[in-house]
Protein backbone atom coordinates (compact mmCIF):
# COMPACT_ATOMS: atom_id res chain seq x y z
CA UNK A 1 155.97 -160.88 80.23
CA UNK A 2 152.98 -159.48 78.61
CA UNK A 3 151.19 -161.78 75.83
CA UNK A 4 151.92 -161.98 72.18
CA UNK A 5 148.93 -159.32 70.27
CA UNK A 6 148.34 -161.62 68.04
CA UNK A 7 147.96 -164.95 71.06
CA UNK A 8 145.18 -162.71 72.76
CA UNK A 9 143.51 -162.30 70.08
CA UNK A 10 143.14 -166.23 69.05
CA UNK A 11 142.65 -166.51 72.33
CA UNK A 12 139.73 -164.13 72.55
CA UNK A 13 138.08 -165.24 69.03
CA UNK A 14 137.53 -168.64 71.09
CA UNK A 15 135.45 -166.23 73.73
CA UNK A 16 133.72 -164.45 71.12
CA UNK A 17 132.33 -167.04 69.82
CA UNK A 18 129.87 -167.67 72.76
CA UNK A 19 128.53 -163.89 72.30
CA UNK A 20 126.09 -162.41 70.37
CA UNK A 21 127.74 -159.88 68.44
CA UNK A 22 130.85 -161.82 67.53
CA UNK A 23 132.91 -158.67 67.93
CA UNK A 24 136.41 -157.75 68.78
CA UNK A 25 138.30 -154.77 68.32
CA UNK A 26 141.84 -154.69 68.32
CA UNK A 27 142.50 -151.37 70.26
CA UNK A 28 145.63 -149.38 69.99
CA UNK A 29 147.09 -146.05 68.59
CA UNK A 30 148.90 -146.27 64.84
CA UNK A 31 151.52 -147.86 64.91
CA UNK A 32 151.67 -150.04 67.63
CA UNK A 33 151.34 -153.67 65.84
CA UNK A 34 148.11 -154.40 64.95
CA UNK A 35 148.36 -154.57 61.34
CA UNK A 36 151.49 -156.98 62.10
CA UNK A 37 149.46 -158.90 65.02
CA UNK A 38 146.34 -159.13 62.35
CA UNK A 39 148.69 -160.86 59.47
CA UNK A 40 150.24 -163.43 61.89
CA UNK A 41 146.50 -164.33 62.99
CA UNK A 42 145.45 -164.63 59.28
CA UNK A 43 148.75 -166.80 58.61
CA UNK A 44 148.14 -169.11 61.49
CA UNK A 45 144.08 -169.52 61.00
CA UNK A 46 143.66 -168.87 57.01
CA UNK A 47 141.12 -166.42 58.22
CA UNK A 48 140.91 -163.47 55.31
CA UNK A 49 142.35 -160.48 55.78
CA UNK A 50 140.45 -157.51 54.47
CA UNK A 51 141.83 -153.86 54.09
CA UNK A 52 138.64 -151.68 54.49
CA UNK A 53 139.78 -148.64 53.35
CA UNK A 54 140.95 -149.91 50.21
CA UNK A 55 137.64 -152.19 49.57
CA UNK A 56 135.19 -149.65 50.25
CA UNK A 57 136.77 -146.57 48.14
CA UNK A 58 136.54 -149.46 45.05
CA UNK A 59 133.16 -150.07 45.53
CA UNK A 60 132.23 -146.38 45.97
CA UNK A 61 133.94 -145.04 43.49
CA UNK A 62 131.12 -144.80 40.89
CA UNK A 63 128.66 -144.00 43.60
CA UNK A 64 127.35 -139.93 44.46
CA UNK A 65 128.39 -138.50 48.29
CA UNK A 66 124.77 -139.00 49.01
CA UNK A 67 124.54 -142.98 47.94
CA UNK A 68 128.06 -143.37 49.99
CA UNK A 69 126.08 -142.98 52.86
CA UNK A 70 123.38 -144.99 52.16
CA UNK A 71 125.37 -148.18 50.59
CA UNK A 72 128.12 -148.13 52.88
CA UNK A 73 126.43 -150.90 55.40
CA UNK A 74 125.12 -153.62 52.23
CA UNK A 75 128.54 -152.85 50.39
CA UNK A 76 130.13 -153.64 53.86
CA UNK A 77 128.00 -156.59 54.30
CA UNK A 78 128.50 -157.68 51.16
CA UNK A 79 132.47 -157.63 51.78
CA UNK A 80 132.03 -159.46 55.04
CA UNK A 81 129.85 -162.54 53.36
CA UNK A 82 132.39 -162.79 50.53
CA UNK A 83 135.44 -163.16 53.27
CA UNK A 84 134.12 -166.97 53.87
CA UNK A 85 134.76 -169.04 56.80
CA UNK A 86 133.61 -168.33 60.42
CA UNK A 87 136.11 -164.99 60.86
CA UNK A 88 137.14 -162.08 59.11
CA UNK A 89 140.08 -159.70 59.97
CA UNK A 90 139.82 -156.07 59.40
CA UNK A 91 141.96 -153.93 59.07
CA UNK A 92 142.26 -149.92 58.13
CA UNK A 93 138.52 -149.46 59.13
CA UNK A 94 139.00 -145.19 59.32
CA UNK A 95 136.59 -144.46 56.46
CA UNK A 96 133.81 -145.81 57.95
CA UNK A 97 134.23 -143.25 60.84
CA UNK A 98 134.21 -140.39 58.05
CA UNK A 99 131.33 -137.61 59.65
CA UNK A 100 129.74 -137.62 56.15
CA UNK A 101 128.80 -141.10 55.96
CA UNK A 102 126.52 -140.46 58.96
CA UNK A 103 127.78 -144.07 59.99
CA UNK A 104 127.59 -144.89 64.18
CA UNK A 105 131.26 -147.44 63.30
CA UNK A 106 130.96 -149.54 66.71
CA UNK A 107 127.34 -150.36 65.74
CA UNK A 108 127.76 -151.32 62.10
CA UNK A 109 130.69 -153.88 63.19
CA UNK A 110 128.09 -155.34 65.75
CA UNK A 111 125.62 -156.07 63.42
CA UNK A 112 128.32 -157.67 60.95
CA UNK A 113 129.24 -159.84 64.18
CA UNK A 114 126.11 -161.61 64.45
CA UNK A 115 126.47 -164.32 61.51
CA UNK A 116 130.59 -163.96 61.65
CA UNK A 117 133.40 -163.59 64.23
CA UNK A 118 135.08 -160.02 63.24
CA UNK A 119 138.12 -159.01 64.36
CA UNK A 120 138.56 -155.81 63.42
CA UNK A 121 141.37 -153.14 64.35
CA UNK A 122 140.81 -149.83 66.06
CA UNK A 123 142.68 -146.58 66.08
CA UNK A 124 141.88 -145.79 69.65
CA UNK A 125 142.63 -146.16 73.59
CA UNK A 126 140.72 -147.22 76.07
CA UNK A 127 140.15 -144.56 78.87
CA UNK A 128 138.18 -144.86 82.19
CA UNK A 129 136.01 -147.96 81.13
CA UNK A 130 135.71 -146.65 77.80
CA UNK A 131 136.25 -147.35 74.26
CA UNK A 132 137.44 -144.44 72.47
CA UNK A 133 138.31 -143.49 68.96
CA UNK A 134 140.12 -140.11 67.72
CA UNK A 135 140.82 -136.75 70.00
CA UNK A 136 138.20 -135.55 71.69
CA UNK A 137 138.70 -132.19 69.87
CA UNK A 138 138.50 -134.38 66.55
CA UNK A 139 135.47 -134.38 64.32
CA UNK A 140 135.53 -138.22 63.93
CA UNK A 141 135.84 -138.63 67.79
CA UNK A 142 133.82 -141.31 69.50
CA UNK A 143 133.22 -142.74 72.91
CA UNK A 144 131.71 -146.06 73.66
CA UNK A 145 131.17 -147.71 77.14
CA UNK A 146 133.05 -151.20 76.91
CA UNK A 147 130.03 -153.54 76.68
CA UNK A 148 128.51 -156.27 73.50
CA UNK A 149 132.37 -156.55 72.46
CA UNK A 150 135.91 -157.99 73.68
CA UNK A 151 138.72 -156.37 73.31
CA UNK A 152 142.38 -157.18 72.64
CA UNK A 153 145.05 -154.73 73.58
CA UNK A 154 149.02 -154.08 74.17
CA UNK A 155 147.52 -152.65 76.89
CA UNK A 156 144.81 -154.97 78.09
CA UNK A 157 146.24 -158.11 79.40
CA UNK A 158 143.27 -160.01 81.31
């Protein structure tokens, strides 16, 4: 019987915590649980439980196209620090992949990591050793070899 979403990843926050970018992505395609899986892990560890999406659009909503780019990383800094504690959840992190924000999204949720454990969930698979985000056809598409992160999965059991 595979393992409770939300049991690997308290599980793996105890692993992170040894690493230097305090990273984990929660990987699977919409839909699959790891909203639900996030929101059991906030009730069972008061950790804060941050919608990205939503956060960001407030904060850039008086900002120009060309300042969205340039904020994006101290406003999502800024949202990060303000979560208290030693974790934060994310969830519904899509804008930051948006092409016009110029953003690299694996690498901006590393540097968060280093001060706080982030759990953060991922619209994606993992294919042939790698971390992937979007259709390859897709403009937002990315591909990352699995290394400086953990990962918890439906799919990833180990």
């Amino acid at each position: 019987m595979a393992e409770p979403l939300a049991d690997q990843i308290i599980r793996k926050v105890k692993q992170a915590a040894e690493l230097y970018h305090r990273l984990l992505l929660v990987v699977a395609p919409a839909g699959a649980g790891k909203t639900t899986a996030l929101r059991d892990v906030r009730d069972r560890t008061g950790a804060p439980l941050v919608n990205i999406n939503l956060e960001l659009s407030r904060q850039m909503l008086e900002l120009t196209e060309r300042q969205h780019a340039l904020q994006l990383p101290r406003l999502l800094r800024e949202i990060i620090g303000n979560g208290g504690g030693e974790m934060i959840l994310l969830d519904n992190i899509e804008v930051i992949f948006d092409v016009g924000l110029k953003q690299d999204p694996l690498r901006l949720l590393q540097g968060l990591s280093r001060n706080k454990t982030v759990v953060a969930a991922w619209n994606g698979s993992i294919v042939e050793d790698s971390l992937t985000y979007a259709a390859p056809d897709h403009p937002e598409y990315r591909r990352y070899p699995m290394r400086d992160f953990l990962v918890a999965s439906p799919a990833v059991t180990t």
